[in-house]
Protein backbone atom coordinates (compact mmCIF):
# COMPACT_ATOMS: atom_id res chain seq x y z
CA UNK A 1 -8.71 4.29 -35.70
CA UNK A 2 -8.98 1.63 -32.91
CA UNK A 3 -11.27 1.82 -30.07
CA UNK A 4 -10.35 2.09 -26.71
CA UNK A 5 -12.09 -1.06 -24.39
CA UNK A 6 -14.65 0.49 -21.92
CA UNK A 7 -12.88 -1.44 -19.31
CA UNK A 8 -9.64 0.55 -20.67
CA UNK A 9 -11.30 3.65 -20.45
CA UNK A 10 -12.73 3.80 -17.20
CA UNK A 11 -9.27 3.14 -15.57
CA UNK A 12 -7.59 5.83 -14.04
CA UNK A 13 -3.95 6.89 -14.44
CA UNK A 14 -1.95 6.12 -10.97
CA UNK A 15 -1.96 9.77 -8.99
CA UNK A 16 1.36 8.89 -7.19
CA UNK A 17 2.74 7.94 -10.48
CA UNK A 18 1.40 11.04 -12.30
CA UNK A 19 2.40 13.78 -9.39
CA UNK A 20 6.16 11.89 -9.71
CA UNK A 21 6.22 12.14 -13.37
CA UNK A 22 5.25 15.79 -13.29
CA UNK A 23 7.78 16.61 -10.41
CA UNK A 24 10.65 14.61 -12.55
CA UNK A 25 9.50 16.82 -15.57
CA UNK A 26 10.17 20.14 -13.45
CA UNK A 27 13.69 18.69 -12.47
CA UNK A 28 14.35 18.15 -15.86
CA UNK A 29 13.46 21.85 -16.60
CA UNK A 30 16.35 22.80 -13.62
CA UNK A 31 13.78 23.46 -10.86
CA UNK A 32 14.65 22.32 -7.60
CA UNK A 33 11.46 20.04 -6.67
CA UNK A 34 11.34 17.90 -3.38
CA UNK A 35 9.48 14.91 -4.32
CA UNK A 36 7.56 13.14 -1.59
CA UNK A 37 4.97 11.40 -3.75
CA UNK A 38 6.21 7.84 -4.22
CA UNK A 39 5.97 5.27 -1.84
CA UNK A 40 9.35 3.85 -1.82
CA UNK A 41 12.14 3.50 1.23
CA UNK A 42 14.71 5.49 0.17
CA UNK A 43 17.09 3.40 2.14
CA UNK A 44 18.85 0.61 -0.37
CA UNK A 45 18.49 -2.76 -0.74
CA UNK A 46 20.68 -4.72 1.76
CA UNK A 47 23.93 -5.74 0.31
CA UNK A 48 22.98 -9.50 1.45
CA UNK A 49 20.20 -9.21 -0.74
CA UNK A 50 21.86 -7.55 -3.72
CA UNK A 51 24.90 -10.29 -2.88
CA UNK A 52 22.34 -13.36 -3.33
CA UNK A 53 20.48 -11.64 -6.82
CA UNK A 54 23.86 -11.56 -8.10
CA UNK A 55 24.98 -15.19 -7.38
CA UNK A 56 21.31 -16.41 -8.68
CA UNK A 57 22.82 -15.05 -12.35
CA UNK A 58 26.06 -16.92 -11.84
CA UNK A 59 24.86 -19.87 -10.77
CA UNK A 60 22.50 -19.64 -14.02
CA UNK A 61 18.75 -19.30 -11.96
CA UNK A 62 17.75 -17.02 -14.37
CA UNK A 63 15.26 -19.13 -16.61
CA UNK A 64 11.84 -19.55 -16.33
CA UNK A 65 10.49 -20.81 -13.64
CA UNK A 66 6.39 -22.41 -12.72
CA UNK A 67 4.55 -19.62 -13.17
CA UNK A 68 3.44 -19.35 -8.86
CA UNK A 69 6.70 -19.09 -8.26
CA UNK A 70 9.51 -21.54 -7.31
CA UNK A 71 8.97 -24.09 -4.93
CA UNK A 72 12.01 -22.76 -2.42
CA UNK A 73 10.53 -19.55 -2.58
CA UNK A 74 7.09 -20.96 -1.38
CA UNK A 75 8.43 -22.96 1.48
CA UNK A 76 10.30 -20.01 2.51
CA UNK A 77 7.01 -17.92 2.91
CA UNK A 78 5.09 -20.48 4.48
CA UNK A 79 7.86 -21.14 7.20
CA UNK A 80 7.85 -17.81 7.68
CA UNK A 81 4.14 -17.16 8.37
CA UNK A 82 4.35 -20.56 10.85
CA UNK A 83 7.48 -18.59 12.53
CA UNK A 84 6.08 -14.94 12.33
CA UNK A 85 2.07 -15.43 13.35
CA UNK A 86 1.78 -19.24 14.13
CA UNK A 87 0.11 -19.66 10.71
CA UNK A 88 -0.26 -22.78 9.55
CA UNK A 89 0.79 -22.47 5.46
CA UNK A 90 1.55 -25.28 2.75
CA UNK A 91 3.63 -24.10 -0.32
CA UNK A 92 0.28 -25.42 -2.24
CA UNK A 93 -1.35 -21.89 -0.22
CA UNK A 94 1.05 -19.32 -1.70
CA UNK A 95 1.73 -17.67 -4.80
CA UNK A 96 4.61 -15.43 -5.94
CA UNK A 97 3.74 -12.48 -8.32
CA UNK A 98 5.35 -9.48 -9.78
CA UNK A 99 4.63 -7.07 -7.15
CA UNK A 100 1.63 -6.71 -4.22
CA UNK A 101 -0.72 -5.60 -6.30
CA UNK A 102 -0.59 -7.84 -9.26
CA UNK A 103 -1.52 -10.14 -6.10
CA UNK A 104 -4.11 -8.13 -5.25
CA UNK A 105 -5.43 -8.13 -9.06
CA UNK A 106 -4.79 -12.02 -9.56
CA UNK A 107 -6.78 -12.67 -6.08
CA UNK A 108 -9.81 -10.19 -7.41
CA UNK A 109 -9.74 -11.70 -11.09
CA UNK A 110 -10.30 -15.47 -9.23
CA UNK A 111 -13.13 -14.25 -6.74
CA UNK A 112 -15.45 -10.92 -8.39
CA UNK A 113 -17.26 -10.36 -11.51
CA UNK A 114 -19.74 -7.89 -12.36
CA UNK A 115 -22.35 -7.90 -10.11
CA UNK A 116 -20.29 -8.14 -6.77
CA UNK A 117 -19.34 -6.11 -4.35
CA UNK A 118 -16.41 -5.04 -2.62
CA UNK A 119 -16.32 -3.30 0.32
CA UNK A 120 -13.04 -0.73 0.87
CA UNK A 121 -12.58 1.89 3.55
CA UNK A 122 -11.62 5.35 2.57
CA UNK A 123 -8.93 6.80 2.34
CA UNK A 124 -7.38 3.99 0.42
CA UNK A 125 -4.55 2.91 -1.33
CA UNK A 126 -5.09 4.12 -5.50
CA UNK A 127 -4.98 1.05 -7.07
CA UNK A 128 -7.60 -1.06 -4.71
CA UNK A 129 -10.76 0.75 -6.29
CA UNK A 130 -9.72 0.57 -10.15
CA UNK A 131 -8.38 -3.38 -9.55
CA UNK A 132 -12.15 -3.83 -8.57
CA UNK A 133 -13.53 -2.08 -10.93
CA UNK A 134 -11.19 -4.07 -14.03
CA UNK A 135 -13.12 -7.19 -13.08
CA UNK A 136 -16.13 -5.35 -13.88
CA UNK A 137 -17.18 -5.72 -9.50
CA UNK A 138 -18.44 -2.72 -7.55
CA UNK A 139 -16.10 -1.36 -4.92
CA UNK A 140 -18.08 -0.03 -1.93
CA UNK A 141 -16.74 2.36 -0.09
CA UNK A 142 -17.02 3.38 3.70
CA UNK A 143 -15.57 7.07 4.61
CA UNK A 144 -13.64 7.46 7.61
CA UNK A 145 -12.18 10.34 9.28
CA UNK A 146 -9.14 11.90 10.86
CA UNK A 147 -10.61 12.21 14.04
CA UNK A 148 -11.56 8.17 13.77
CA UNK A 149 -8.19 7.67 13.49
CA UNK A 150 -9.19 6.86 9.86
CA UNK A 151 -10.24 3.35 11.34
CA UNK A 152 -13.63 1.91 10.18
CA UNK A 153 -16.14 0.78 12.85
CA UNK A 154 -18.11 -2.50 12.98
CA UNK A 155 -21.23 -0.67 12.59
CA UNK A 156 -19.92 0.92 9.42
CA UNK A 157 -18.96 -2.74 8.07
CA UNK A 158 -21.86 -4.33 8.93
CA UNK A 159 -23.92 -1.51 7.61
CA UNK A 160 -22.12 -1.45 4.11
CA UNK A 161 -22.75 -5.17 3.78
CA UNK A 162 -25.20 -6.15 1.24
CA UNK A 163 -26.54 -9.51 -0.94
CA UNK A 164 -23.88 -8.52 -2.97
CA UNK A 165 -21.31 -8.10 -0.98
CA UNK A 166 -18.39 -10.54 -1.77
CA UNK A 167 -15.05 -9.36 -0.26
CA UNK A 168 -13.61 -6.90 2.39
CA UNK A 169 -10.49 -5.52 1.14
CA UNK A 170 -8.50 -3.84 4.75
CA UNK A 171 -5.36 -2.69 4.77
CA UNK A 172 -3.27 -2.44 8.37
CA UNK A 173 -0.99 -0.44 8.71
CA UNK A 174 -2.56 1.56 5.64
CA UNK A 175 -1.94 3.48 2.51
CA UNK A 176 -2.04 6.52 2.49
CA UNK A 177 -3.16 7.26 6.58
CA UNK A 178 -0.64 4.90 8.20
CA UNK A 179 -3.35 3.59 10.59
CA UNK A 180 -3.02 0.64 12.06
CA UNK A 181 -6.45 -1.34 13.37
CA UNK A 182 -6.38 -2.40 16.69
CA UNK A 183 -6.70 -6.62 17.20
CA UNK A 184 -9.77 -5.92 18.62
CA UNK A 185 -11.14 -4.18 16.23
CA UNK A 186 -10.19 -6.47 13.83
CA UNK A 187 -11.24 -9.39 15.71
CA UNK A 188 -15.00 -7.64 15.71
CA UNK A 189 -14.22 -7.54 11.75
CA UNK A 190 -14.13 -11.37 12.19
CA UNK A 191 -17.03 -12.00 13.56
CA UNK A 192 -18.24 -9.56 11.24
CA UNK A 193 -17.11 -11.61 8.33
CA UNK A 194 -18.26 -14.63 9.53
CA UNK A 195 -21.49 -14.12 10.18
CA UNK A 196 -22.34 -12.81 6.79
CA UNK A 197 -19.99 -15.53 5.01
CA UNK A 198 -17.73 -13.02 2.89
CA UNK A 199 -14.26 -13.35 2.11
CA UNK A 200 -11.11 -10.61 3.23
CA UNK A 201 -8.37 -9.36 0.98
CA UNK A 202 -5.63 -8.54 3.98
CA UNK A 203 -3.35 -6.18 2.61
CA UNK A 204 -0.51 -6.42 4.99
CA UNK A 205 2.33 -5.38 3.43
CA UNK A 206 3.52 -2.32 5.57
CA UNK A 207 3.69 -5.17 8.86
CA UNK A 208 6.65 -4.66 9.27
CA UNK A 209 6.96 -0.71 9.42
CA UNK A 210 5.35 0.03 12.95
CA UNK A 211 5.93 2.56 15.76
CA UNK A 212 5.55 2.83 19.33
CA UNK A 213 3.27 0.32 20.73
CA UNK A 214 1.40 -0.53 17.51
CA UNK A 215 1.44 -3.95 16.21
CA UNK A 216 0.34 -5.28 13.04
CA UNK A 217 -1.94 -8.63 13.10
CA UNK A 218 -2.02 -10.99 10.89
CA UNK A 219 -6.02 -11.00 10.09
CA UNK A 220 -6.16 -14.87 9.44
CA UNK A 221 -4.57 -15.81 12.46
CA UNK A 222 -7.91 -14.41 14.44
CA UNK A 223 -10.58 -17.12 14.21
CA UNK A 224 -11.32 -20.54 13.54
CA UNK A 225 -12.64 -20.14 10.20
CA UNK A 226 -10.81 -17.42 8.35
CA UNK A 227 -7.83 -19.24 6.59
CA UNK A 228 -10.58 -20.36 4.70
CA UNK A 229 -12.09 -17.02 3.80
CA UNK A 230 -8.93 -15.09 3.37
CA UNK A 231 -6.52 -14.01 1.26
CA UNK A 232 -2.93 -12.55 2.85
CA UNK A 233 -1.33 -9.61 0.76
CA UNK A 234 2.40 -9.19 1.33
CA UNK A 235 5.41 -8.56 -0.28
CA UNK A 236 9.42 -7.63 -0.10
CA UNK A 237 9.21 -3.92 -1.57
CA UNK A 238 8.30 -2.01 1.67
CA UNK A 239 10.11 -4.15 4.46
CA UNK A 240 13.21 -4.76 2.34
CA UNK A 241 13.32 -1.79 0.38
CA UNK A 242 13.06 -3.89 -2.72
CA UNK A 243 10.35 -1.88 -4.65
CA UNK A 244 11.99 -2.43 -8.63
CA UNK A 245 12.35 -6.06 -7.33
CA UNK A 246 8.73 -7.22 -8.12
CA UNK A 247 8.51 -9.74 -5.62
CA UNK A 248 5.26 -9.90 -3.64
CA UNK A 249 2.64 -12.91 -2.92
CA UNK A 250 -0.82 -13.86 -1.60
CA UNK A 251 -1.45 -17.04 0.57
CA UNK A 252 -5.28 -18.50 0.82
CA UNK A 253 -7.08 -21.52 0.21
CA UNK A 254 -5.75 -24.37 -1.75
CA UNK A 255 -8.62 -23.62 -4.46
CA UNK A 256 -8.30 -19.86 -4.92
CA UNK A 257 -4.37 -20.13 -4.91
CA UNK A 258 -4.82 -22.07 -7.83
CA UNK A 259 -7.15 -20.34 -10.13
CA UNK A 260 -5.01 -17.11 -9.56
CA UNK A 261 -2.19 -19.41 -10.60
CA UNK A 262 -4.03 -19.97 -14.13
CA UNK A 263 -4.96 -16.47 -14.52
CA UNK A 264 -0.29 -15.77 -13.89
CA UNK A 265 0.32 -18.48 -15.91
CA UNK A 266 -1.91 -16.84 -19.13
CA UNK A 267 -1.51 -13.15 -17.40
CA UNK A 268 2.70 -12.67 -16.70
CA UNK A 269 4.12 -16.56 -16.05
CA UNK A 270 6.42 -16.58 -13.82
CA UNK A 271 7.96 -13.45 -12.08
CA UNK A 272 11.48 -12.79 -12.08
CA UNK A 273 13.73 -16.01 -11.34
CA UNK A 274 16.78 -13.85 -9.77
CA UNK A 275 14.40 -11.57 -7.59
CA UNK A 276 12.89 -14.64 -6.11
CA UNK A 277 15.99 -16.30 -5.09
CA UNK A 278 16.89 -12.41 -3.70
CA UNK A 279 13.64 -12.42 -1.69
CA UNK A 280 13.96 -15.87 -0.44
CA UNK A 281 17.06 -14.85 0.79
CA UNK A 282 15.79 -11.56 2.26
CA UNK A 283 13.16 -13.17 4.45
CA UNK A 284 15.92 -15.71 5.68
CA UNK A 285 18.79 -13.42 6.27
CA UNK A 286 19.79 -11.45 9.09
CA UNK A 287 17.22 -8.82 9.63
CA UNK A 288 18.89 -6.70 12.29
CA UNK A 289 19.26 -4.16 9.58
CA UNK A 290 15.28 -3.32 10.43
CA UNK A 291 15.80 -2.07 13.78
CA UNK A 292 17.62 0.91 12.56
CA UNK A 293 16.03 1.88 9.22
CA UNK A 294 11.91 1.87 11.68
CA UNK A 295 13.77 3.81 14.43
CA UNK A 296 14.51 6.57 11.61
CA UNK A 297 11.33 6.17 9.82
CA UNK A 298 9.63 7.07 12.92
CA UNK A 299 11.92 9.94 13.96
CA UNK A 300 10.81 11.42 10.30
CA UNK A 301 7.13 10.66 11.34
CA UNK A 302 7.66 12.73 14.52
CA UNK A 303 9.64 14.90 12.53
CA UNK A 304 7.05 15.79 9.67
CA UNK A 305 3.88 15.82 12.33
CA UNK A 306 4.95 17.93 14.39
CA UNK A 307 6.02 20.23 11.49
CA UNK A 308 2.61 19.69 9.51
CA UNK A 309 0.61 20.56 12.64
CA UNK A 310 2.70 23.85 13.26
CA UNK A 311 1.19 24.74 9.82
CA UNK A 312 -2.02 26.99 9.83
CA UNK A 313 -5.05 25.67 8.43
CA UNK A 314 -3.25 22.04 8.29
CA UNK A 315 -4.26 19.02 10.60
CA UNK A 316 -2.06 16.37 10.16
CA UNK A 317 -2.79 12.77 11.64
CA UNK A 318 -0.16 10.91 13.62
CA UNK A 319 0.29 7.44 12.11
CA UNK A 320 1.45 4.31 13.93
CA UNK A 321 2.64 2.57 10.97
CA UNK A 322 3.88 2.78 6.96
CA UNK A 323 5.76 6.16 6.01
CA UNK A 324 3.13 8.70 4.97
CA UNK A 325 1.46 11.73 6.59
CA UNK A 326 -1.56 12.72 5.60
CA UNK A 327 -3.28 15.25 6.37
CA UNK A 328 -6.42 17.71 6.45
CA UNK A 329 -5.73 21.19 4.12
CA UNK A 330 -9.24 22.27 4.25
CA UNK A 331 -8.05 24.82 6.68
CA UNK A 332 -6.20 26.78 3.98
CA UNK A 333 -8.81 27.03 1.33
CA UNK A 334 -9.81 30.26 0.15
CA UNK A 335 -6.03 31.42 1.84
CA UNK A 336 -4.95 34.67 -0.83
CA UNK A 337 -1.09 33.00 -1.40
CA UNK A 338 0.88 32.34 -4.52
CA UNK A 339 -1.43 29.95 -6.89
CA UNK A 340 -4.24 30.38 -4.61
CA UNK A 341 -7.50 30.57 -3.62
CA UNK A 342 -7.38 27.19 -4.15
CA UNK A 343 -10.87 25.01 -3.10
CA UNK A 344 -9.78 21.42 -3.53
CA UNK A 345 -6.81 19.22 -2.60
CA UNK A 346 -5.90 18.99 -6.05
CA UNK A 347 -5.68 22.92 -6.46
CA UNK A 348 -3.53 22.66 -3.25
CA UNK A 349 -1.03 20.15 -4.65
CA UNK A 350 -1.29 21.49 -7.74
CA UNK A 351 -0.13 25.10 -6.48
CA UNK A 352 2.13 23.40 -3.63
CA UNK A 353 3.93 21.74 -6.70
CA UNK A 354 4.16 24.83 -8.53
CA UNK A 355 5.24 27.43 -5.96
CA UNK A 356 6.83 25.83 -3.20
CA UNK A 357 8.57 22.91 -5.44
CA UNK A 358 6.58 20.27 -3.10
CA UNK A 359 5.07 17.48 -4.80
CA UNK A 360 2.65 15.82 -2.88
CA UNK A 361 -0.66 13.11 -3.71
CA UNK A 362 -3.94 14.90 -3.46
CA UNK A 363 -6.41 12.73 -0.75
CA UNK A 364 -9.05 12.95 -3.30
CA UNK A 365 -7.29 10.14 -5.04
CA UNK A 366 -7.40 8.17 -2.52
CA UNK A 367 -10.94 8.47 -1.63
CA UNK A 368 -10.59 11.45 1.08
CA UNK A 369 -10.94 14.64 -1.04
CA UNK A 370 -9.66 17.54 1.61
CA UNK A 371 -6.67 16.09 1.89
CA UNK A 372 -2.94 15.47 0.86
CA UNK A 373 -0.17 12.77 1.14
CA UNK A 374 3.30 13.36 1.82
CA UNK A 375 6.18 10.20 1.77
CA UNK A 376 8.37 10.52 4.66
CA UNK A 377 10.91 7.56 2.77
CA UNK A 378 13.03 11.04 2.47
CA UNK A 379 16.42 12.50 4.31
CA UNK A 380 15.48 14.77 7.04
CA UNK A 381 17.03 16.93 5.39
CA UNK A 382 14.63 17.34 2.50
CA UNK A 383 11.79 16.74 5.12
CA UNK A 384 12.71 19.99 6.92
CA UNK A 385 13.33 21.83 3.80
CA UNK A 386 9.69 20.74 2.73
CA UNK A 387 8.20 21.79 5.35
CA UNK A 388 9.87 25.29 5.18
CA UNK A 389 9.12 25.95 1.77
CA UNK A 390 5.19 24.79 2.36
CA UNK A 391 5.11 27.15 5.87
CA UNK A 392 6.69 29.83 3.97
CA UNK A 393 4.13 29.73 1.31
CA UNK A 394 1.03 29.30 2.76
CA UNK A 395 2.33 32.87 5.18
CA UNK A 396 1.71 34.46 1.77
């Protein structure tokens, strides 16, 4: 029998993927599940997009390509980052890769090893802590709370830092809170960084999806100094509603670009040919189609809040950007309903899943046991009929 690697082994199973799989098994049984575990927009892919992935199969683009990606595509990016944030990018800077977080794995593959640390506030997105830990680094990692807005401090940061320490990974707007870190907060980060010479993993690819008054930054645009020492995450998925695209990228130093460009080359080669001529077009296209599909997003957000909030024993958090809620259920434990008394955030998403037909994330997979996720990339329609069926059933 063959033996499982211990790297293998000590990698969890994706909790959004697994609480989808299990809500598309009760479908499949006839039960009428509302699924709000999966980040993905549920709006579809622009028909100008679709359009230019079709002509990139007529025209024949659909061979291999180099394995960063193809030099249009990189030019494209690094106009756009000069247009968007003033950021000065060569194509030499960016890299094209199946997806966000193989970016995020091919930038922590070229800069950790065992021994190293990386430093990750909680709650975070699944993946970040299990990418670290495949490179056989240390992920660090600094609670935060609702009523911080789920926003580290500087004196957490600087507190967390150690000999070790190697990287920051942040994410604004985040996964799974939707906060968004103030500039000047992040700008303290900076000096933060700085001062203790480690390197940033900026995952900003919810930038785009922002409400109100909140802006996203671009965390390399905020000092002299940290082009050098950081590492942009974006990608088309969230923005363009391109998820089964595979299109996302990472822009950085010269050096580090490269090495993550021999670890794609032996890891994946190239990503898809016809998805990169798709997002090339997508970031050059008309993009009034955004407008609309935020202004709904947040009408959901105000939607679901408000709804979550009316719940007893629930405190949801309001969130400036991306399209989750998520929210405190401590309030219910011990609560005498259907599947209950339940004493974690699984046992609540376990029993929300089983008697009200909600599927939802448990926080404890992202790093904030107490607490649950719910995707708002769903018709108001299903929305309201979520929250019914979760009020109903936590009444008893």
């Amino acid at each position: 029998m063959l033996g499982i690697s211990k790297m293998a082994a000590g990698v969890e199973p994706s909790a959004t993927l697994a609480a989808a799989a299990r809500a598309r098994q009760l479908k499949a049984e006839g039960k009428d599940v509302l699924d709000f575990s999966v980040g993905e927009p549920d709006f579809p892919t622009p028909p100008f997009i679709c359009d230019a992935g079709k002509q990139a199969i007529d025209q024949g683009k659909t061979r291999y390509t180099p394995a960063s990606g193809t030099i249009e595509l990189r030019k494209t990016i690094a106009a756009w980052y000069q247009a968007e944030y003033g950021l000065a990018v060569t194509p030499e800077q960016v890299i094209v890769s199946g997806g966000a977080k193989q970016s995020i794995h091919n930038t922590l593959a070229a800069l950790v090893g065992p021994g190293d640390e990386v430093i990750i506030p909680t709650p975070y997105w699944v993946s970040y802590g299990d990418l670290v830990k495949m490179t056989g680094a240390t992920p660090v990692l600094v609670h935060t709370t609702l009523d911080a807005g789920f926003r580290m401090t500087t004196h957490q940061l600087e507190a967390a830092i150690t000999p070790r320490t190697k990287l920051l990974l942040l994410n604004s707007p985040s996964n799974p809170t939707g906060a968004v870190y103030p500039r000047s907060t992040l700008e303290a980060f900076a000096e933060v960084v700085i001062k203790h010479n480690i390197g940033v993993i900026s995952d900003e690819i919810y930038e785009k999806l922002v409400y109100g008054d909140a802006k996203a930054t671009c965390f390399a645009t905020l000092a002299p100094g940290l082009p050098e020492r950081t590492i942009t995450i974006s990608g088309v998925s969230k923005t363009y509603a391109m998820t089964g695209w595979r299109i996302g990228w990472a822009i950085g130093p010269k050096h580090v670009v490269a090495a993550m460009g021999n670890i794609q080359s032996q890891e994946t080669s190239n990503p898809s040919s016809i998805s990169q001529e798709a997002a090339r077009i997508a970031l050059t296209g008309d993009q009034t189609f955004l407008g609309p599909m935020i202004k709904e997003f947040e009408a959901r957000r105000d939607l679901v809040c408000a709804g979550l909030n009316k719940i007893p024993g629930i405190r949801c958090f309001v969130p400036d950007g991306a399209f989750y809620a998520f929210f405190d259920v401590t309030g219910t434990f011990g609560k005498t309903v259907a599947g209950g008394p339940f004493h974690t955030d699984t046992d609540f998403c376990k029993a929300a899943l089983d008697h009200a037909l909600v599927c939802l994330v448990q926080g404890s997979a992202f790093g904030a046991p107490g607490h649950a996720r719910l995707s708002f990339a769903a018709s108001r329609a299903q929305l309201e009929e979520g929250l019914r069926r979760l009020s109903h059933w936590l009444a008893g």
